[in-house]
C-alpha atoms as a PDB file:
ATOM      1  CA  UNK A   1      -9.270  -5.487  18.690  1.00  0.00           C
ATOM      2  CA  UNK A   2      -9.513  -7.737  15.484  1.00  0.00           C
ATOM      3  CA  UNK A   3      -7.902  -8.641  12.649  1.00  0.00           C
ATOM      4  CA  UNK A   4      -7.930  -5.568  10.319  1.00  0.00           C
ATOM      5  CA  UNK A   5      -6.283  -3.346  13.557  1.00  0.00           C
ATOM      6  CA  UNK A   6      -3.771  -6.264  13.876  1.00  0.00           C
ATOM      7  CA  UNK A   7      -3.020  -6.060  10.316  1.00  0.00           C
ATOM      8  CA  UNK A   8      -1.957  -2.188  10.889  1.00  0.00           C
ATOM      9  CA  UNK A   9      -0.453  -2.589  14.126  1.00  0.00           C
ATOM     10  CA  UNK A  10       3.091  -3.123  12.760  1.00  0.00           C
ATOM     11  CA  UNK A  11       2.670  -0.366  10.116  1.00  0.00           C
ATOM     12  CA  UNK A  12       4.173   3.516  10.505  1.00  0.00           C
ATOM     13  CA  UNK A  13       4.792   6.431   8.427  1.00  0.00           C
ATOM     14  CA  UNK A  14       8.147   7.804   9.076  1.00  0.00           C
ATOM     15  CA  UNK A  15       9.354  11.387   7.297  1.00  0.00           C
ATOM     16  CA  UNK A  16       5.913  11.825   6.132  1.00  0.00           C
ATOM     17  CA  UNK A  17       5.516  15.038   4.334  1.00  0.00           C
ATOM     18  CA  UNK A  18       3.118  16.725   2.174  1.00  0.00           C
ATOM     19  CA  UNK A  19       5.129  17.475  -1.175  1.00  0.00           C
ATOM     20  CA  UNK A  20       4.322  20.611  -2.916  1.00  0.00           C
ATOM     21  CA  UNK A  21       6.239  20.537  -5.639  1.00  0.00           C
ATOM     22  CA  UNK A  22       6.580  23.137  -8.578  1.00  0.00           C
ATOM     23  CA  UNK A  23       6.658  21.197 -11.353  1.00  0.00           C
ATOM     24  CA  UNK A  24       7.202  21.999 -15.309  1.00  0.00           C
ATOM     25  CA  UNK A  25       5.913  19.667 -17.941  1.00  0.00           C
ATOM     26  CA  UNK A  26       7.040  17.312 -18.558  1.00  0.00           C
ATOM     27  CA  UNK A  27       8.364  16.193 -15.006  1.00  0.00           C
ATOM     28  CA  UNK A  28       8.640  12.868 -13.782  1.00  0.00           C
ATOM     29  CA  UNK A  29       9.512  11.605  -9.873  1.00  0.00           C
ATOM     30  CA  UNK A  30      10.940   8.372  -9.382  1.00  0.00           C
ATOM     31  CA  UNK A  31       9.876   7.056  -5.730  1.00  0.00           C
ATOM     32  CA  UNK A  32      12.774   5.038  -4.548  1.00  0.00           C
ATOM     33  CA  UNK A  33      12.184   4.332  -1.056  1.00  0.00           C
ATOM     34  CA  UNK A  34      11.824   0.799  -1.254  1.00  0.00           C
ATOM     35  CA  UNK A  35       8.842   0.955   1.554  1.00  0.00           C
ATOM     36  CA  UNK A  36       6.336  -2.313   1.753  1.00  0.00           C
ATOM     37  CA  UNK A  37       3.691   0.729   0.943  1.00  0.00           C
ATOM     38  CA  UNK A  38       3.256   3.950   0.112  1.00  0.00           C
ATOM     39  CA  UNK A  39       0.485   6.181  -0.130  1.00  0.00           C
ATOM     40  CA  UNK A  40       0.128   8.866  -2.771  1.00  0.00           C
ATOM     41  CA  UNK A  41      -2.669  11.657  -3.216  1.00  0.00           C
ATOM     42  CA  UNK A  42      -2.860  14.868  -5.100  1.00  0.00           C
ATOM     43  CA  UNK A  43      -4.345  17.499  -3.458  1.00  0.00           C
ATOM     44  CA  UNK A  44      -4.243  19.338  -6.118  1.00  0.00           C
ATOM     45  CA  UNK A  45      -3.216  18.536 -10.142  1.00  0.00           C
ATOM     46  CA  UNK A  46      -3.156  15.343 -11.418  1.00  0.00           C
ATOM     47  CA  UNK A  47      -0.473  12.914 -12.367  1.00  0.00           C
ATOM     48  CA  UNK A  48       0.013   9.042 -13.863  1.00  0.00           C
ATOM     49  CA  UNK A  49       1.373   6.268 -11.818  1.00  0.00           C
ATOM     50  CA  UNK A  50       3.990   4.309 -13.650  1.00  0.00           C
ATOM     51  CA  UNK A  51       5.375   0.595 -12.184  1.00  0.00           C
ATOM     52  CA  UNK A  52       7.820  -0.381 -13.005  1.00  0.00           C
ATOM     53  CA  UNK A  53      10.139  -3.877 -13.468  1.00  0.00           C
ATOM     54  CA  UNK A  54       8.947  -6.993 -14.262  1.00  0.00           C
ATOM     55  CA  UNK A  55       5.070  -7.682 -13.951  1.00  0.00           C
ATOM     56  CA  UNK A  56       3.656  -3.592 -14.250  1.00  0.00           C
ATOM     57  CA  UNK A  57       0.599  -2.895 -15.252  1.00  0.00           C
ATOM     58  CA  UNK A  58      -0.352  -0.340 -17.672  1.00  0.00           C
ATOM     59  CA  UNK A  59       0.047   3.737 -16.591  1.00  0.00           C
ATOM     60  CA  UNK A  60      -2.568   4.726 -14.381  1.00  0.00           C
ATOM     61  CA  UNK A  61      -4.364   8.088 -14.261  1.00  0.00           C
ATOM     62  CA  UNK A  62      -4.590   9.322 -10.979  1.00  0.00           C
ATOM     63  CA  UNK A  63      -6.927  12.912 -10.563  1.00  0.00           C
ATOM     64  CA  UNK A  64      -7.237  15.156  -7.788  1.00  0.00           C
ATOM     65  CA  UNK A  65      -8.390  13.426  -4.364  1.00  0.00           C
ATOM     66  CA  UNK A  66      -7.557  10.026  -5.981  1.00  0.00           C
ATOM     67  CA  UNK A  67      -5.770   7.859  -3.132  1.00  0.00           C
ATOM     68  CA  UNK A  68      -3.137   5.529  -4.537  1.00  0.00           C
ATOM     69  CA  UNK A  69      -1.889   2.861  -2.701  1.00  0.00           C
ATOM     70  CA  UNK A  70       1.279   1.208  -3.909  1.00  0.00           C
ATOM     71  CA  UNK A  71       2.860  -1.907  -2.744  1.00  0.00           C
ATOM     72  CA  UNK A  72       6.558  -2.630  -2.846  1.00  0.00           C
ATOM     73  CA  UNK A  73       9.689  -2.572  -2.989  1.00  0.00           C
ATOM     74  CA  UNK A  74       9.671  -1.544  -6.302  1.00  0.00           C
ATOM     75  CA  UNK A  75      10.179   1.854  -7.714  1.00  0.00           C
ATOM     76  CA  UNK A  76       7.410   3.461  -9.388  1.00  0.00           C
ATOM     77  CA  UNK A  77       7.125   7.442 -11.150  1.00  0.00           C
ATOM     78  CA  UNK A  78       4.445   9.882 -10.875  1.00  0.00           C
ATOM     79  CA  UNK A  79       4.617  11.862 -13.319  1.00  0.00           C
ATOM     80  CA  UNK A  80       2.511  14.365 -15.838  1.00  0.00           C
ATOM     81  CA  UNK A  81       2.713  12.093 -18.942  1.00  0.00           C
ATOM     82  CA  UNK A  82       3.115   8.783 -18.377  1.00  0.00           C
ATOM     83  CA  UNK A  83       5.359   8.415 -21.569  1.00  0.00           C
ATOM     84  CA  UNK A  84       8.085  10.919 -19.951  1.00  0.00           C
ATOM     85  CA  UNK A  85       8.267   8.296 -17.654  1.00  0.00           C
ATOM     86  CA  UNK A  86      10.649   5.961 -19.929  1.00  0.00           C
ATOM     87  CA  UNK A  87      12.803   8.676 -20.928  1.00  0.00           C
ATOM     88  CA  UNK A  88      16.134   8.819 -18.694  1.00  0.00           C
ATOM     89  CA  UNK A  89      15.309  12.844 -18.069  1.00  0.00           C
ATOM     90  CA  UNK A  90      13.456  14.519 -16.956  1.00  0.00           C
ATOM     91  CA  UNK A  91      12.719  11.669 -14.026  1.00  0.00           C
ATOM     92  CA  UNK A  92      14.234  12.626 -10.740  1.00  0.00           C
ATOM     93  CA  UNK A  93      15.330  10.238  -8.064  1.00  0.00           C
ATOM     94  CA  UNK A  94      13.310  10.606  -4.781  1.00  0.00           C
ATOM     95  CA  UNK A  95      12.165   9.582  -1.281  1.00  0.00           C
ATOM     96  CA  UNK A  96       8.986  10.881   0.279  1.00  0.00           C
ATOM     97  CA  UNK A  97      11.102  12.739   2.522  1.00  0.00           C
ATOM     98  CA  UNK A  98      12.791  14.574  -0.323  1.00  0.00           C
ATOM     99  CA  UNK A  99       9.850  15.953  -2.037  1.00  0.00           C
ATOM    100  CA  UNK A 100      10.319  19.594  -2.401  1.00  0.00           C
ATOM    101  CA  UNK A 101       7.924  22.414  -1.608  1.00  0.00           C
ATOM    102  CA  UNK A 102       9.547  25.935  -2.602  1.00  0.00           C
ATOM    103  CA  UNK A 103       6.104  27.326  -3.488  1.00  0.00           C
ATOM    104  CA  UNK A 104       2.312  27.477  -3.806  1.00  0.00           C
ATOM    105  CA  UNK A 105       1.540  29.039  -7.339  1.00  0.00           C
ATOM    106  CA  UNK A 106      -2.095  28.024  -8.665  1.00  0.00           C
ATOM    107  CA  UNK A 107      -0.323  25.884 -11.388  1.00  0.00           C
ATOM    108  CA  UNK A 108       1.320  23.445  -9.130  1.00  0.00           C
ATOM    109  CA  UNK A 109       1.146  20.045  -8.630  1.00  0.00           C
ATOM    110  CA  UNK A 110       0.424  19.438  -4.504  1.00  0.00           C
ATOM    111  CA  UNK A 111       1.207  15.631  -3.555  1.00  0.00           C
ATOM    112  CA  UNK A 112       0.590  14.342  -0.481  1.00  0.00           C
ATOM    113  CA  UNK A 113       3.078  11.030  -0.127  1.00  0.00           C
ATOM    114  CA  UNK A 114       3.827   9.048   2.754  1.00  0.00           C
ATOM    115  CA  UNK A 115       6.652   6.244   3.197  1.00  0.00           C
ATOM    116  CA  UNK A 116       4.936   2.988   5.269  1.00  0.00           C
ATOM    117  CA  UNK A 117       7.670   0.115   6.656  1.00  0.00           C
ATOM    118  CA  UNK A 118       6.308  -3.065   7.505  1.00  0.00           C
ATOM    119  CA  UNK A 119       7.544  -3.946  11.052  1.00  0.00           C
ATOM    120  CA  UNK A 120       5.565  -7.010  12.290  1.00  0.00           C
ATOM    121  CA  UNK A 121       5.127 -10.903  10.486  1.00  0.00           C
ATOM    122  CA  UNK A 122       1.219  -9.938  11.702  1.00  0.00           C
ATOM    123  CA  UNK A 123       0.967  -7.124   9.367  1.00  0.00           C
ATOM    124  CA  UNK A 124       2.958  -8.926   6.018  1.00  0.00           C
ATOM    125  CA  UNK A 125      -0.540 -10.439   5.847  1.00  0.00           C
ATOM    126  CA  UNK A 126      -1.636  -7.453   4.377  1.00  0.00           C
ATOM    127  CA  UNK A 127       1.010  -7.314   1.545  1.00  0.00           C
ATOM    128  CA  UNK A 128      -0.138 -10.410   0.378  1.00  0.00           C
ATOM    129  CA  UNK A 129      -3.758  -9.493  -0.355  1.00  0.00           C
ATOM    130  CA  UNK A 130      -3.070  -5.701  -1.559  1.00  0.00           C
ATOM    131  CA  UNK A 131      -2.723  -5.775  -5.147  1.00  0.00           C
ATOM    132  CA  UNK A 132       0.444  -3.773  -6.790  1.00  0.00           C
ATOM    133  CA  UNK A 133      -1.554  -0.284  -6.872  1.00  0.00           C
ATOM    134  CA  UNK A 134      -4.917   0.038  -4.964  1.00  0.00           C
ATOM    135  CA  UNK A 135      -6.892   3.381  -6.297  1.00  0.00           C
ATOM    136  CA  UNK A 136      -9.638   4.503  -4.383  1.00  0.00           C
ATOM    137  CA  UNK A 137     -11.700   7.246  -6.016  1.00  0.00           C
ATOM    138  CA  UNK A 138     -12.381  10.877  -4.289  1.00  0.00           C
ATOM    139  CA  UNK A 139     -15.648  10.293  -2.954  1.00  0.00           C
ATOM    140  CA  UNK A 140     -14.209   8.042   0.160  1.00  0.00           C
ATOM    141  CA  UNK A 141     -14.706   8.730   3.784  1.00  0.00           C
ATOM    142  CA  UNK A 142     -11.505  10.011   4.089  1.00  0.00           C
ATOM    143  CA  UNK A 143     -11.072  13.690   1.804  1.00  0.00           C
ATOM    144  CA  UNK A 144     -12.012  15.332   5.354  1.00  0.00           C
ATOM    145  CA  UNK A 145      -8.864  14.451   6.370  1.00  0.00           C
ATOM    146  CA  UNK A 146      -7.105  16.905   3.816  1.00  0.00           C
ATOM    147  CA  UNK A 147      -7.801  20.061   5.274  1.00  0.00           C
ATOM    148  CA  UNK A 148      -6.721  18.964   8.763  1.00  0.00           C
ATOM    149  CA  UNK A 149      -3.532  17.517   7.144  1.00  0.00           C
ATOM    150  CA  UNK A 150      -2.652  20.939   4.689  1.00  0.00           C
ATOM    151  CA  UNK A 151      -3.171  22.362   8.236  1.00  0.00           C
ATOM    152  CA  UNK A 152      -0.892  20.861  10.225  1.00  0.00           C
ATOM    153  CA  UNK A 153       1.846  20.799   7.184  1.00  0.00           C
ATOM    154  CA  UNK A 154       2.127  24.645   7.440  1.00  0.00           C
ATOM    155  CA  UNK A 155       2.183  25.099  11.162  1.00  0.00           C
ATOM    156  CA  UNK A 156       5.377  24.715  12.548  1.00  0.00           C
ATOM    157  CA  UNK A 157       5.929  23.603  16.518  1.00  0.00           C
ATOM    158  CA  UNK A 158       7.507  20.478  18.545  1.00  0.00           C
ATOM    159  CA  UNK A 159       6.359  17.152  17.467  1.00  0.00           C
ATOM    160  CA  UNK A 160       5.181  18.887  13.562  1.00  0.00           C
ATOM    161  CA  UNK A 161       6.866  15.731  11.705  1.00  0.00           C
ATOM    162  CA  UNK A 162       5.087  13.015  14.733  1.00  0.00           C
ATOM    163  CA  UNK A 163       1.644  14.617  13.927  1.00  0.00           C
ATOM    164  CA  UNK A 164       2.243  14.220  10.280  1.00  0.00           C
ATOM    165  CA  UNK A 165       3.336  10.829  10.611  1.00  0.00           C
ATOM    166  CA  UNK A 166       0.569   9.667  12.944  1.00  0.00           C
ATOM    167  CA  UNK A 167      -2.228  11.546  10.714  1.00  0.00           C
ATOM    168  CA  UNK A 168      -1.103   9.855   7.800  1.00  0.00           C
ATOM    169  CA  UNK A 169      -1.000   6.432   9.250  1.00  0.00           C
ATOM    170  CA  UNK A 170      -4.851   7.855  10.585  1.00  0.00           C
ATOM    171  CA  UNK A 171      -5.432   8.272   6.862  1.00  0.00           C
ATOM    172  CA  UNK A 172      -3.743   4.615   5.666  1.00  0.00           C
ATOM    173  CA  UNK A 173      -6.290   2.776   7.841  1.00  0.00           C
ATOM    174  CA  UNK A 174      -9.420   5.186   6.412  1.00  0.00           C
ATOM    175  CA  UNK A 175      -8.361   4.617   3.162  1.00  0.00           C
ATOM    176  CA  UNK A 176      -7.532   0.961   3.152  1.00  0.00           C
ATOM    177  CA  UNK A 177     -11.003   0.018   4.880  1.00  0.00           C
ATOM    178  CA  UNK A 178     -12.752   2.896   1.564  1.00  0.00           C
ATOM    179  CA  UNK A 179     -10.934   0.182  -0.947  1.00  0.00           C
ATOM    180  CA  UNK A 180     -11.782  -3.167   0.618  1.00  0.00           C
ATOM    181  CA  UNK A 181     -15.660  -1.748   0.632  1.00  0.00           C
ATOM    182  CA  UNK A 182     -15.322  -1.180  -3.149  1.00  0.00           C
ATOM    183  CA  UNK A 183     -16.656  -3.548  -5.148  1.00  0.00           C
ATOM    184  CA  UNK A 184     -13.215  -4.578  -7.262  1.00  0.00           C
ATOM    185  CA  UNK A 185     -11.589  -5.310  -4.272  1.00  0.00           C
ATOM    186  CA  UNK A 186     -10.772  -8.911  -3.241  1.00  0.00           C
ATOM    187  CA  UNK A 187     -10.409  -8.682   0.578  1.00  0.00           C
ATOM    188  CA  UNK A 188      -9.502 -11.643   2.800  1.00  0.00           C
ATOM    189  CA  UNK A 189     -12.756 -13.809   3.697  1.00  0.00           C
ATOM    190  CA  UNK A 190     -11.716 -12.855   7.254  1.00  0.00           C
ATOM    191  CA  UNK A 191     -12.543  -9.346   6.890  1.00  0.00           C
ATOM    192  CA  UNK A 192     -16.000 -10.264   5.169  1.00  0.00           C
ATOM    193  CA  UNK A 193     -16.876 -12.692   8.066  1.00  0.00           C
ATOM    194  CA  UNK A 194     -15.974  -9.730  10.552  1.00  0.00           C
ATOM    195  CA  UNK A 195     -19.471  -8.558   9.763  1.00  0.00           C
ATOM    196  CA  UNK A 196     -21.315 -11.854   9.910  1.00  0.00           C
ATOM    197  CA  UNK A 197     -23.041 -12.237  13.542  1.00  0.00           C
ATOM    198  CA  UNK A 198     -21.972 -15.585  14.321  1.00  0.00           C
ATOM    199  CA  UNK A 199     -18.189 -15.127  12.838  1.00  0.00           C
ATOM    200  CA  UNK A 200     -17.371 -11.802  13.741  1.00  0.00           C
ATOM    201  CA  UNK A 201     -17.399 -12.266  17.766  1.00  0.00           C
ATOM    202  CA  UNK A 202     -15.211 -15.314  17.612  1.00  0.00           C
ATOM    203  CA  UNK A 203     -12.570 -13.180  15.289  1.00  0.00           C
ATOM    204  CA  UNK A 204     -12.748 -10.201  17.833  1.00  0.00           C
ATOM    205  CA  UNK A 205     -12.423 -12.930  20.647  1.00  0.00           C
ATOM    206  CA  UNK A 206      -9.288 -14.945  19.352  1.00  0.00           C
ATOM    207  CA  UNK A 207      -7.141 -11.638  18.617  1.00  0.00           C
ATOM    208  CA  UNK A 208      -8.603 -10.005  21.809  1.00  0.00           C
ATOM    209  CA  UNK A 209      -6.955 -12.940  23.935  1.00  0.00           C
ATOM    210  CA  UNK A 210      -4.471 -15.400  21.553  1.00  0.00           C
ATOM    211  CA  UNK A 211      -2.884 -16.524  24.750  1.00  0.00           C
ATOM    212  CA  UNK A 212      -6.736 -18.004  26.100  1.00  0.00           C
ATOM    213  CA  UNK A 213      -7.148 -21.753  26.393  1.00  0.00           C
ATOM    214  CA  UNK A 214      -9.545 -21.438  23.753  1.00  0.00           C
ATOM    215  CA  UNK A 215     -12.077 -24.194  22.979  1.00  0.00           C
ATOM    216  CA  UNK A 216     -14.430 -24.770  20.329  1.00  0.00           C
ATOM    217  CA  UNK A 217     -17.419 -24.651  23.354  1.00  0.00           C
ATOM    218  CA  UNK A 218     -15.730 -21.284  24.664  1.00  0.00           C
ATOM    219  CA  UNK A 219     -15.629 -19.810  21.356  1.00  0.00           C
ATOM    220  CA  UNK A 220     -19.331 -21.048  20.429  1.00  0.00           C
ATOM    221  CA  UNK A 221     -20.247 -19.057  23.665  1.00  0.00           C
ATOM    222  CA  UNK A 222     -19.126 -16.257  22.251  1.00  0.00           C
ATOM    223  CA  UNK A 223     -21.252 -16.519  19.076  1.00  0.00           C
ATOM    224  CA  UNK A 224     -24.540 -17.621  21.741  1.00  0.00           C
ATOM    225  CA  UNK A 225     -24.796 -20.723  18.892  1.00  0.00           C
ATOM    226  CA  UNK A 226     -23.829 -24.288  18.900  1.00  0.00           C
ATOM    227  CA  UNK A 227     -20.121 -25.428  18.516  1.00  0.00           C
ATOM    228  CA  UNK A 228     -21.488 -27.433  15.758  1.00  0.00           C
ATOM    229  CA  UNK A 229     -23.176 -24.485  14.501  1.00  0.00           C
ATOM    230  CA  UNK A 230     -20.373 -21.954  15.091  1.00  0.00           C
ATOM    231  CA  UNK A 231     -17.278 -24.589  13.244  1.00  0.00           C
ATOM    232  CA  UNK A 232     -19.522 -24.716  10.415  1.00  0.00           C
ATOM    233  CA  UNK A 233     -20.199 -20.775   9.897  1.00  0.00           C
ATOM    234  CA  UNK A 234     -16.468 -20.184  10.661  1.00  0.00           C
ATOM    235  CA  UNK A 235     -15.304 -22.382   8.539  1.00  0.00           C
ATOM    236  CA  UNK A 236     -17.331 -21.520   5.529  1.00  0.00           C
ATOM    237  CA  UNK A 237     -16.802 -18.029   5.923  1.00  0.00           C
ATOM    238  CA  UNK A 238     -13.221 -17.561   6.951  1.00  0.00           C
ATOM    239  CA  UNK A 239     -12.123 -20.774   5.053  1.00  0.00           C
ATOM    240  CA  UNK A 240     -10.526 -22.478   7.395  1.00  0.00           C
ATOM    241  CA  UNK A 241     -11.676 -24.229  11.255  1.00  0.00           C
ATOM    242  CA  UNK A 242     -11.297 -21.719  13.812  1.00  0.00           C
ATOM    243  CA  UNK A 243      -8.963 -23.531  16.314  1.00  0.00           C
ATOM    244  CA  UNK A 244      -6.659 -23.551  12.618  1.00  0.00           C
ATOM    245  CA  UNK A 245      -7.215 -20.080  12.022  1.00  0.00           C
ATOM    246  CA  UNK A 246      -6.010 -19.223  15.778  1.00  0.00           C
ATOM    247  CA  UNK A 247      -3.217 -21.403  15.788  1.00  0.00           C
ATOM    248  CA  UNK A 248      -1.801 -19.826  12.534  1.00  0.00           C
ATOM    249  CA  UNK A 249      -2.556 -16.446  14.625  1.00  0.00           C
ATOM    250  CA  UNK A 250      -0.948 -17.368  17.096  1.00  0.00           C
ATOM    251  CA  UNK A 251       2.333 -17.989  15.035  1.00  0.00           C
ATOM    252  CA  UNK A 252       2.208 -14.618  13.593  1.00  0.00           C
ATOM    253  CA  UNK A 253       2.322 -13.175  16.779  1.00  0.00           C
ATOM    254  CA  UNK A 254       5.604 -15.726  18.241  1.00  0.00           C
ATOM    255  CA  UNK A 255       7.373 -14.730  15.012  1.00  0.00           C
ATOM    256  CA  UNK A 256       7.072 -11.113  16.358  1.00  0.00           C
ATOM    257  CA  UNK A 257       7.867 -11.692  19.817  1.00  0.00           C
ATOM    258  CA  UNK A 258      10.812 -13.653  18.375  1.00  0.00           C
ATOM    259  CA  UNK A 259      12.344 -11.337  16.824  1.00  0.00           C
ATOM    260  CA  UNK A 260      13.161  -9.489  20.097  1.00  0.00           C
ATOM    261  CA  UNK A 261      15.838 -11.328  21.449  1.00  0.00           C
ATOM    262  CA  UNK A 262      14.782 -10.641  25.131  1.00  0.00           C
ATOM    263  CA  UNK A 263      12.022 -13.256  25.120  1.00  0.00           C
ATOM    264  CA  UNK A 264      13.187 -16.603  25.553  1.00  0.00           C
ATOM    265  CA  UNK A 265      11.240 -19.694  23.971  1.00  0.00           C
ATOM    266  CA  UNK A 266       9.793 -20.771  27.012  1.00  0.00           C
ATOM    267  CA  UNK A 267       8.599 -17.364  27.479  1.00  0.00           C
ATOM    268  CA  UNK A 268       6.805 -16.722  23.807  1.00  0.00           C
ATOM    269  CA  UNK A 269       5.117 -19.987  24.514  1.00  0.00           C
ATOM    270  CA  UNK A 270       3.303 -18.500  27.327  1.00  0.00           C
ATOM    271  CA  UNK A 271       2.272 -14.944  25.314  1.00  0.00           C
ATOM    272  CA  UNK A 272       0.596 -17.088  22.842  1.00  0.00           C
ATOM    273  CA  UNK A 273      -0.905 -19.912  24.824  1.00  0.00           C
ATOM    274  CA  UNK A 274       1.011 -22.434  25.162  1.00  0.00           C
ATOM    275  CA  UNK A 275       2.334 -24.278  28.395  1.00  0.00           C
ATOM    276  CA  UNK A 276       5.882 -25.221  27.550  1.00  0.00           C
ATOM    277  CA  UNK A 277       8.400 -24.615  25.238  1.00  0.00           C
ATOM    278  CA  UNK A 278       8.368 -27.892  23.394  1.00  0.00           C
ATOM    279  CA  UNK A 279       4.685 -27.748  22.412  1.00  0.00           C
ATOM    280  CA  UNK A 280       5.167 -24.897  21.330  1.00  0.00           C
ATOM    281  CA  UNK A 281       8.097 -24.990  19.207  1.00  0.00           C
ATOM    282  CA  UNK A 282       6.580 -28.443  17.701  1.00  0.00           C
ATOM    283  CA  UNK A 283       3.533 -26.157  16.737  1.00  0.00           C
ATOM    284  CA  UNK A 284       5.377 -23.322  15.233  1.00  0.00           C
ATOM    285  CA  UNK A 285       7.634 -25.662  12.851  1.00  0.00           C
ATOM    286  CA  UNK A 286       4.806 -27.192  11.782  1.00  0.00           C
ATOM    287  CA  UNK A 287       3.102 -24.217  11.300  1.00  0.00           C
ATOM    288  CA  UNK A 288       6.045 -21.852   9.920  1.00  0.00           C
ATOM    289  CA  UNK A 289       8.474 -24.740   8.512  1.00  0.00           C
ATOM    290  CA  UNK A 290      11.327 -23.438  11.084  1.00  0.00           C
ATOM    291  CA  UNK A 291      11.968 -23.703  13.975  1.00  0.00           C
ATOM    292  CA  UNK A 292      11.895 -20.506  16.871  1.00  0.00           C
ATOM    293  CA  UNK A 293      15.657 -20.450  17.093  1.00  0.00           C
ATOM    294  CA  UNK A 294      15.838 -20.640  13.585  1.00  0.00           C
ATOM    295  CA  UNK A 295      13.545 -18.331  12.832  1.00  0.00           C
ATOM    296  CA  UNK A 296      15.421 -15.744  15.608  1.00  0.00           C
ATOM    297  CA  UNK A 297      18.640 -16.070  13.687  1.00  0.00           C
ATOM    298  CA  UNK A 298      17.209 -15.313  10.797  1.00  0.00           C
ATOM    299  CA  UNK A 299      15.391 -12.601  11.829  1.00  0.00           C
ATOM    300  CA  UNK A 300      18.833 -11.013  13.540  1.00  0.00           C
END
């Protein structure tokens, strides 16, 4: 485990489908599902990617086997000419779930979209380093993927809509590690340092086992280096101490358990290392601004 699975742990596709729409110029869909992301790819055609509301950027042109990943809520059109986008017709009103498929002619645009809801405070950590729209070009790891997926859209059997929801979430991850490898990507320094021999085993240690009595000496163990030696790396690579980095961790994980009103306080405290109650609610106020009753209202 480290942080960039924890990051997708709390992420699903749900009603994924592969749209294959016929579509007459000009056309314009209008993706209203209000998801935290959603992934868009033509298999086949081409499109532009409008945002929309306050703060969108310019139209973007999105070819064949060009992965687009847009962050929400917001409602954003693909369309076939990005000015048919501001018209009130011909845009249409849709959710992923709704895109149509009533044929295959050559000329048709084929869209692969899929619908991702946030479920865990672990994983909002990715919304805030994604930019609004995240393109990754068609020669990523991930175009083998395609086939497999066209496959399993046209075969019917039990569990059809499962496998396309899991194989899309398959090709979120793929696709999100292409674009933070790209060069105009700004990924967390966390996800740099995973690489970095002295960083990268004290990451994968921390999110392994949050609930460990960590210590700087235990962690520096880990690395086979100094504590001095390890704070320092850690620090300038992940910008922040480690024992601060795994206390904030450790928060994003209570928040979670929190929200599940079956876990007491006393009993979070424990699944994120802590030996009482009080400690730990002192450390998660600090840390969050509220405290873990609070925070369970609010999250009910």
């Amino acid at each position: 485990m480290d942080p960039f699975d924890d990051l997708l742990r709390g992420i699903r596709a749900e009603g994924a489908l592969f749209g294959r729409s016929v579509l007459a110029p000009p056309w314009a869909l209008r993706f209203t599902d209000r998801a935290a992301l959603t992934l868009c790819i033509p298999l086949r055609g081409e499109g532009w990617l409008v945002e929309e509301g306050e703060g969108a950027g310019p139209p973007r042109h999105i070819r064949q086997g060009v992965a687009a990943i847009v962050r929400g809520p917001r409602p954003f059109v693909f369309t076939d000419d990005p000015g048919s986008a501001a018209r009130p017709e011909p845009v249409r009103d849709i959710c992923c779930a709704d895109v149509a498929s009533p044929g295959d002619p050559a000329d048709s645009t084929v869209l692969l979209a899929g619908a991702y809801r946030v479920r865990s405070e672990a994983s909002l950590r990715l919304l805030r380093i994604l930019p609004p729209v995240a393109l990754v070009p068609d020669d990523h790891d991930c175009n083998a993927l395609y086939d497999y997926l066209g496959a399993h859209f046209t075969a019917d059997g039990p569990g059809r809509q499962t496998v396309l929801d899991r194989l899309l979430d398959w090709l979120l991850v793929c696709t999100l590690r292409d674009w933070f490898d790209r060069p105009e990507a700004c990924p967390p320094a966390w996800y740099r340092a995973l690489g970095d021999d002295v960083v990268g085993p004290v990451l994968r240690a921390m999110h392994e086992r949050p609930a460990h009595p960590w210590t700087l000496a235990a962690l520096a163990a880990k690395a086979g280096v100094s504590r001095t030696t390890m704070a320092a790396r850690f620090t300038a690579r992940v910008g922040e101490p480690p024992l601060a980095y795994l206390t904030q961790w450790r928060m994003d994980l209570a928040a979670d358990l929190l929200a599940d009103p079956s876990h007491t306080v006393a009993a979070v405290a424990h699944r994120v290392g802590y030996a009482d109650a009080f400690g730990f609610s002192a450390a998660f106020k600090r840390v969050r601004g509220t405290s873990p009753s609070e925070h369970r209202a609010a999250a009910s």
